[in-house]
Protein backbone atom coordinates (compact mmCIF):
# COMPACT_ATOMS: atom_id res chain seq x y z
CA UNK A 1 -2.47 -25.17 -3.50
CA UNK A 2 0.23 -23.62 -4.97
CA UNK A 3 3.03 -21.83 -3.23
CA UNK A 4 4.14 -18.49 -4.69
CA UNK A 5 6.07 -17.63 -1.33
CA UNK A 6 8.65 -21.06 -2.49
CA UNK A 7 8.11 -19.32 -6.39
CA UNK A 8 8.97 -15.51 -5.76
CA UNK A 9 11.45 -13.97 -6.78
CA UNK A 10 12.62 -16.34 -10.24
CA UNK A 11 8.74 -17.95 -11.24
CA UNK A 12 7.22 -15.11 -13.78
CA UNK A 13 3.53 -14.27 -12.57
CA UNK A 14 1.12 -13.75 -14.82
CA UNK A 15 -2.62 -12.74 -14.42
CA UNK A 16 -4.93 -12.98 -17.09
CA UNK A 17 -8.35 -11.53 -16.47
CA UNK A 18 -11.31 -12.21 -18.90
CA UNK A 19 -13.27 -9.40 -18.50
CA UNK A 20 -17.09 -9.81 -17.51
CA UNK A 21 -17.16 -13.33 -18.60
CA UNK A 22 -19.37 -15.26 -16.48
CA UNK A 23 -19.03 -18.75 -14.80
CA UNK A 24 -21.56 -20.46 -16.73
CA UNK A 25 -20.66 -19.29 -20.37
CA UNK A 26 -17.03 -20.44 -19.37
CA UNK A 27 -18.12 -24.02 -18.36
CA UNK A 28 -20.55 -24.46 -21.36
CA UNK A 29 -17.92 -23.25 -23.92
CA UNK A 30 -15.81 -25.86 -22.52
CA UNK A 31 -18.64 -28.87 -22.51
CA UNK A 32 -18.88 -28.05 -25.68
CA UNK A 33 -15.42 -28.46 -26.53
CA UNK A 34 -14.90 -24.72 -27.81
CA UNK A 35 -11.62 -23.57 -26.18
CA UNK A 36 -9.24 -26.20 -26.42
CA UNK A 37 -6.12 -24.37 -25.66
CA UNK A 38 -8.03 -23.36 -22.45
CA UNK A 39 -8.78 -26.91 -22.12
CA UNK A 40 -5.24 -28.01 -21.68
CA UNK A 41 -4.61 -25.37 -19.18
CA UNK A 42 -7.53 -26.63 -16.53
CA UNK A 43 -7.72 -29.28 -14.19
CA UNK A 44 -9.95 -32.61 -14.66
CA UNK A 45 -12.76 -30.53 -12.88
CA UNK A 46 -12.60 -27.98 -15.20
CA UNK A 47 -12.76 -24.06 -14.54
CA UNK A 48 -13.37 -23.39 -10.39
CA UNK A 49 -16.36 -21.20 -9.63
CA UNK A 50 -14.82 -18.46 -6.96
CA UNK A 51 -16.46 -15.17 -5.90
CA UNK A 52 -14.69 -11.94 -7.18
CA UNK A 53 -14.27 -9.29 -4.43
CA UNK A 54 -15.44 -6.59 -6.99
CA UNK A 55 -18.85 -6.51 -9.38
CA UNK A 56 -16.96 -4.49 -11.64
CA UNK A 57 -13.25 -4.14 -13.49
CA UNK A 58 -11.86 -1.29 -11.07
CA UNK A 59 -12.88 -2.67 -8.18
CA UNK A 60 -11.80 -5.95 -8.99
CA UNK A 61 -8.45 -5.38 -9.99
CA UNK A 62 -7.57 -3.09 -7.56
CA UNK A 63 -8.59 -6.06 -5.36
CA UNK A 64 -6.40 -9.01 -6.98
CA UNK A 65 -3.56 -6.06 -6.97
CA UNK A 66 -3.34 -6.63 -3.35
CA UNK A 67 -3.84 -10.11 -3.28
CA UNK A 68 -7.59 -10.16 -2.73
CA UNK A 69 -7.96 -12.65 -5.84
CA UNK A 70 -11.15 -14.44 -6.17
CA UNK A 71 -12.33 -16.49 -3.27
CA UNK A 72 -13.49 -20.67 -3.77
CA UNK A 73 -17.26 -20.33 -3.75
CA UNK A 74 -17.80 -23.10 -1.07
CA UNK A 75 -17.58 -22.94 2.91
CA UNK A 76 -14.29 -22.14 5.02
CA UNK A 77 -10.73 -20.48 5.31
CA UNK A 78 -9.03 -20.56 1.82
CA UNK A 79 -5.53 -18.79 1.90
CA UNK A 80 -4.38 -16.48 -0.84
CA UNK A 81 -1.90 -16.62 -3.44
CA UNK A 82 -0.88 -13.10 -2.32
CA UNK A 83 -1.16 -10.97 0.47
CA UNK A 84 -0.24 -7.05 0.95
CA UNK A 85 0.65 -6.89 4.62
CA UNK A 86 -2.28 -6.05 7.15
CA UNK A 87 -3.19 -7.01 10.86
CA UNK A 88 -5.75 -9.74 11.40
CA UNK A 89 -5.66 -11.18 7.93
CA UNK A 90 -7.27 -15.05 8.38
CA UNK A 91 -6.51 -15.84 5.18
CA UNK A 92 -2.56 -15.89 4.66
CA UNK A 93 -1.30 -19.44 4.98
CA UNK A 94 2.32 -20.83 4.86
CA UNK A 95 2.70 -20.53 1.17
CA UNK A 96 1.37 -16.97 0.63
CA UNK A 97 3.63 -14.85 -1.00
CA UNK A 98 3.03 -11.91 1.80
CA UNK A 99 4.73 -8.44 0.61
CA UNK A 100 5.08 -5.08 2.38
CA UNK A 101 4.06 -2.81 -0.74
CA UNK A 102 0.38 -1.86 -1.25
CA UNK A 103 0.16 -3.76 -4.30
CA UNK A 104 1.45 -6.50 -5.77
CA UNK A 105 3.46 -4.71 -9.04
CA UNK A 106 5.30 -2.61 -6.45
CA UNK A 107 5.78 -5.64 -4.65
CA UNK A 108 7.46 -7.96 -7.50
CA UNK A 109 9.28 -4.47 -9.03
CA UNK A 110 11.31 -4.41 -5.65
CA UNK A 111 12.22 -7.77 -6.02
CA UNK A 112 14.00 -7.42 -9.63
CA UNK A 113 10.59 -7.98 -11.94
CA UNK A 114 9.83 -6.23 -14.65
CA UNK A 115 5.95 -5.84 -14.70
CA UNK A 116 4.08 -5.41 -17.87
CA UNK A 117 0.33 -4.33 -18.43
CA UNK A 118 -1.56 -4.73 -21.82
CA UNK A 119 -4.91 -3.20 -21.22
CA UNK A 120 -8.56 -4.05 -22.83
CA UNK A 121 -11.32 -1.61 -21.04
CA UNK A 122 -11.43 1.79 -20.76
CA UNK A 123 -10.09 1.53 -17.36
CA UNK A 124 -6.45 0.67 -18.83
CA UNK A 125 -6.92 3.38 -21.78
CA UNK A 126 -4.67 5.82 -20.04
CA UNK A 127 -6.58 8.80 -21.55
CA UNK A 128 -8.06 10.18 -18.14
CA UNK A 129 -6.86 10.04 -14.57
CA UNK A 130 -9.11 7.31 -13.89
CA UNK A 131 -8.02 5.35 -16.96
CA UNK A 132 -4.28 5.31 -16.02
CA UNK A 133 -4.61 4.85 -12.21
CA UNK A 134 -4.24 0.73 -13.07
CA UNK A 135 -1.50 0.39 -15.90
CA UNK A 136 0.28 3.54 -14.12
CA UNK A 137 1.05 0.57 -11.35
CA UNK A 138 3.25 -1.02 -13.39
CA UNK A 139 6.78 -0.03 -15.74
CA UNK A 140 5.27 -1.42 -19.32
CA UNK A 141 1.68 -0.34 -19.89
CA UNK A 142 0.11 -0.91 -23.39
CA UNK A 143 -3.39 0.17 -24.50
CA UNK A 144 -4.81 1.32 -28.09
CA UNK A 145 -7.99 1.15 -29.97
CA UNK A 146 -7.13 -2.55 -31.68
CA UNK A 147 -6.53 -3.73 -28.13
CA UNK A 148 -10.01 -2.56 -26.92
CA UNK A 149 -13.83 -3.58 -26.83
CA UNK A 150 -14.49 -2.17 -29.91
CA UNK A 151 -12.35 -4.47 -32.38
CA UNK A 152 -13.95 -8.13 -32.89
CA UNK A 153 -10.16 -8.73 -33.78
CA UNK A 154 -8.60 -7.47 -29.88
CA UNK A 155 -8.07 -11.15 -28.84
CA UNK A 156 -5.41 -11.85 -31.51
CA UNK A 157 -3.75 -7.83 -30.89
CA UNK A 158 -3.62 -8.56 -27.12
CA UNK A 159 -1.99 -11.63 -27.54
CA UNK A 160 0.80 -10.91 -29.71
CA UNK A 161 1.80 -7.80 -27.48
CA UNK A 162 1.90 -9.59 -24.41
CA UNK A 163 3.58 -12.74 -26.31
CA UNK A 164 6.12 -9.52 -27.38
CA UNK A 165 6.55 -7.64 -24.03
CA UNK A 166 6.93 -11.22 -22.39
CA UNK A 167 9.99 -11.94 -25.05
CA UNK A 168 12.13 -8.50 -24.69
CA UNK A 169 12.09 -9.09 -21.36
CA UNK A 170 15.19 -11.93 -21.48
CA UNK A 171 16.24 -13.48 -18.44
CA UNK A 172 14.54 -10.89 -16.47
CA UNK A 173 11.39 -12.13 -14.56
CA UNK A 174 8.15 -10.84 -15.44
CA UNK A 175 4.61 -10.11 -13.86
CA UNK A 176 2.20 -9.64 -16.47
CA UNK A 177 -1.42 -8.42 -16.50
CA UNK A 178 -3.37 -9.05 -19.46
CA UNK A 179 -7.08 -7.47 -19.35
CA UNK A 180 -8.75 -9.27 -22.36
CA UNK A 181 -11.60 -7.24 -23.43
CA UNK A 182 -13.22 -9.43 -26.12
CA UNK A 183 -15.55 -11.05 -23.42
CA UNK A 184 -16.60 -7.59 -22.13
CA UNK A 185 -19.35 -6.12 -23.61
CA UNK A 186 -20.08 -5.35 -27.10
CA UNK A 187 -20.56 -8.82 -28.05
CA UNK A 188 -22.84 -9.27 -30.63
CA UNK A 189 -21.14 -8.64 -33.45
CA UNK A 190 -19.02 -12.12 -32.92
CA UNK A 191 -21.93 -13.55 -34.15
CA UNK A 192 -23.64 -13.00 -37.56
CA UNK A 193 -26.37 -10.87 -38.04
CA UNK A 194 -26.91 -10.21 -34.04
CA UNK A 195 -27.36 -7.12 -32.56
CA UNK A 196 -27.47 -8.06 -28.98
CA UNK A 197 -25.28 -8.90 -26.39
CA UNK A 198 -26.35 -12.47 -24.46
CA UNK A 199 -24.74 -15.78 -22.88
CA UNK A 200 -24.24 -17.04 -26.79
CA UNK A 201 -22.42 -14.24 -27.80
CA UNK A 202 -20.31 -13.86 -25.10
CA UNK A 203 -19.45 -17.41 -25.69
CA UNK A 204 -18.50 -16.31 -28.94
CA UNK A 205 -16.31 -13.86 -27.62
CA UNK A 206 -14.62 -16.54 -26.11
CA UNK A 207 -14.46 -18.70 -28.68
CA UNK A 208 -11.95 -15.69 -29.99
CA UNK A 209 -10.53 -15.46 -27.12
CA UNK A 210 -9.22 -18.86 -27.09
CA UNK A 211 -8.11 -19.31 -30.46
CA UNK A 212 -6.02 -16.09 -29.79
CA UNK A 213 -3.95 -17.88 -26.93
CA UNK A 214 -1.28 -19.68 -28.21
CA UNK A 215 1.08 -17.12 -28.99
CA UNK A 216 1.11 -16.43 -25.21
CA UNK A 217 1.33 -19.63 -24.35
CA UNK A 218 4.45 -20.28 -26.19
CA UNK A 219 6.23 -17.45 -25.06
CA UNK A 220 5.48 -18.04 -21.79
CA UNK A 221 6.39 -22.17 -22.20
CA UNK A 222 10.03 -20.76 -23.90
CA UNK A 223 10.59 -18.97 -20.33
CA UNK A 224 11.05 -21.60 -18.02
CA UNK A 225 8.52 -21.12 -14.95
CA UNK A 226 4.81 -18.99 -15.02
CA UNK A 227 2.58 -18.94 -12.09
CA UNK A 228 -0.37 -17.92 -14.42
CA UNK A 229 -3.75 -17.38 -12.77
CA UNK A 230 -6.75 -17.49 -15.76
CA UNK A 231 -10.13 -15.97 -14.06
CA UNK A 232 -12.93 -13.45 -14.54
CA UNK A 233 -13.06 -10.45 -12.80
CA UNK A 234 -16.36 -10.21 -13.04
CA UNK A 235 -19.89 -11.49 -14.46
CA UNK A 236 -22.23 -10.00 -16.42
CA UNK A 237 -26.29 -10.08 -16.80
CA UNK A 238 -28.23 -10.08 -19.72
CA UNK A 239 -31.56 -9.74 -18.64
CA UNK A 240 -31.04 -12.31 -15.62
CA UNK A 241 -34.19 -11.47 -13.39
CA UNK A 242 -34.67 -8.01 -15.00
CA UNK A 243 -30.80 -7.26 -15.03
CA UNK A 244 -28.71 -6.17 -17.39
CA UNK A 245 -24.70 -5.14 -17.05
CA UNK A 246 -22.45 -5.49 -13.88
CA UNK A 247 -22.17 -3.34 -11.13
CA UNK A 248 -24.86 -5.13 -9.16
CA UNK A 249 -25.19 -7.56 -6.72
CA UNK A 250 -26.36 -10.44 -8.62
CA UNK A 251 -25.30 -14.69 -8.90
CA UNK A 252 -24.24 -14.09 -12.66
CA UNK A 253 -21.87 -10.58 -12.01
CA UNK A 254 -20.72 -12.39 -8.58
CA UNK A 255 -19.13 -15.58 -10.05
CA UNK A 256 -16.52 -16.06 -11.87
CA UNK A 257 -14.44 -19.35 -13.50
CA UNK A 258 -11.08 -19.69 -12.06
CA UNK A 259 -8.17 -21.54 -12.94
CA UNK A 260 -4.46 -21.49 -11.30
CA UNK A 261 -1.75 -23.69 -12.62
CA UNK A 262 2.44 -23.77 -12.76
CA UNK A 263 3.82 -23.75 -16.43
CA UNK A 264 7.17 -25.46 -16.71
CA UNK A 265 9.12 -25.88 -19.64
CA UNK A 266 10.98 -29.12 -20.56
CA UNK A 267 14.74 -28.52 -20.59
């Protein structure tokens, strides 16, 4: 496990969230060799199935903003990452970074980061109270159409302003939240002539998604360390035993693929 208590302050945290992807489009894109920059990010076993703590993107991410990050889908005490203060917690261990603030961008601003949220879904929009209650968490919030749901091109826009943000920001460390909304549905239309959403086009999605990385990636490698957490927040269903969407209590919204890694450049 990593330790972000021996990482914070100096390490830059970043959490990327691909949003509604499900466990088992994530593990058959990467059988079938489909997102190799992913690929080189993940462990020999590949992405981690975990439970989210929310069926949907609000939920969720108010959830990981506290520290509640997806939990290992298999038996027994796992400790967290991160962990807002509370009484009785069972699940801080020795390297949890353990903070005093409600959420985890107050947490890391107090400690001399500059935090940094490029939005996908309409919860990050900022055009309602509901849509700016997330990205009004942190100092640097981006959101526009070409970042959103609606553009089969978002992957590639959300990369290069995160890859941006992350580079103005110097010697300064950063906590970054990227919500990538190609995964999320629409779908379809990553795929020729389809006009419904389903596991294939979602792996599609991702297919973008991946290809879209490296821009990230080296702006991230040119900083020195990342903590950088890769995970759904969410599944989805399409049609799965009648179901269709999130917001449910079903296997496919409940898990998610996981992945948590230390990036260090070279000198």
């Amino acid at each position: 496990m990593l330790r972000p208590r021996d990482l914070i302050p100096g390490a830059d945290v970043v959490l990327v969230t691909l949003d509604s992807l499900r466990y088992d489009v994530a593990v058959r894109a990467l059988e079938l060799g489909e997102t190799p920059n992913l690929a080189a990010l993940l462990p020999p076993g590949g992405w981690e199935a975990r439970h989210t703590p929310g069926s949907f993107t609000y939920a969720a991410h108010h959830a990981f903003l506290a520290g509640f990050l997806p939990t290992p889908a298999r038996p027994g005490r796992h400790p967290r990452l991160f962990a807002a203060e509370f009484e009785g917690s069972t699940s801080t261990g020795s390297g949890t970074f353990v903070f005093p603030e409600a959420t985890l961008p107050q947490a890391l601003a107090a400690r001399g980061y500059h935090t940094v949220c490029v939005g996908g879904v309409g919860f990050f929009n900022g055009r309602t109270a509901l849509g700016s209650a997330l990205p009004g968490l942190f100092a640097e919030q981006h959101w526009s159409p070409a970042l959103g749901v609606k553009n089969p091109d978002s992957a590639r826009v959300q990369m290069r302003v995160a890859a941006d943000a992350v580079a103005r920001v110097g010697r300064r460390p950063v906590f970054l939240l990227l919500n990538v909304a190609a995964t999320h549905t629409p779908t379809h239309f990553y795929l020729p002539d389809v006009r419904r959403d389903s596991p294939e086009s979602q792996r599609a999605a991702l297919r973008s998604v991946d290809a879209a990385l490296p821009p990230l990636l080296d702006a991230l490698w040119a900083r020195g360390t990342t903590l950088l957490i890769v995970c759904a927040d969410h599944g989805t269903c399409f049609g799965d035993d009648g179901y269709w969407g999130h917001r449910i209590a079903h296997p496919a919204v409940w898990t998610v693929p996981y992945a948590e890694l230390l990036l260090q450049a070279t000198p």
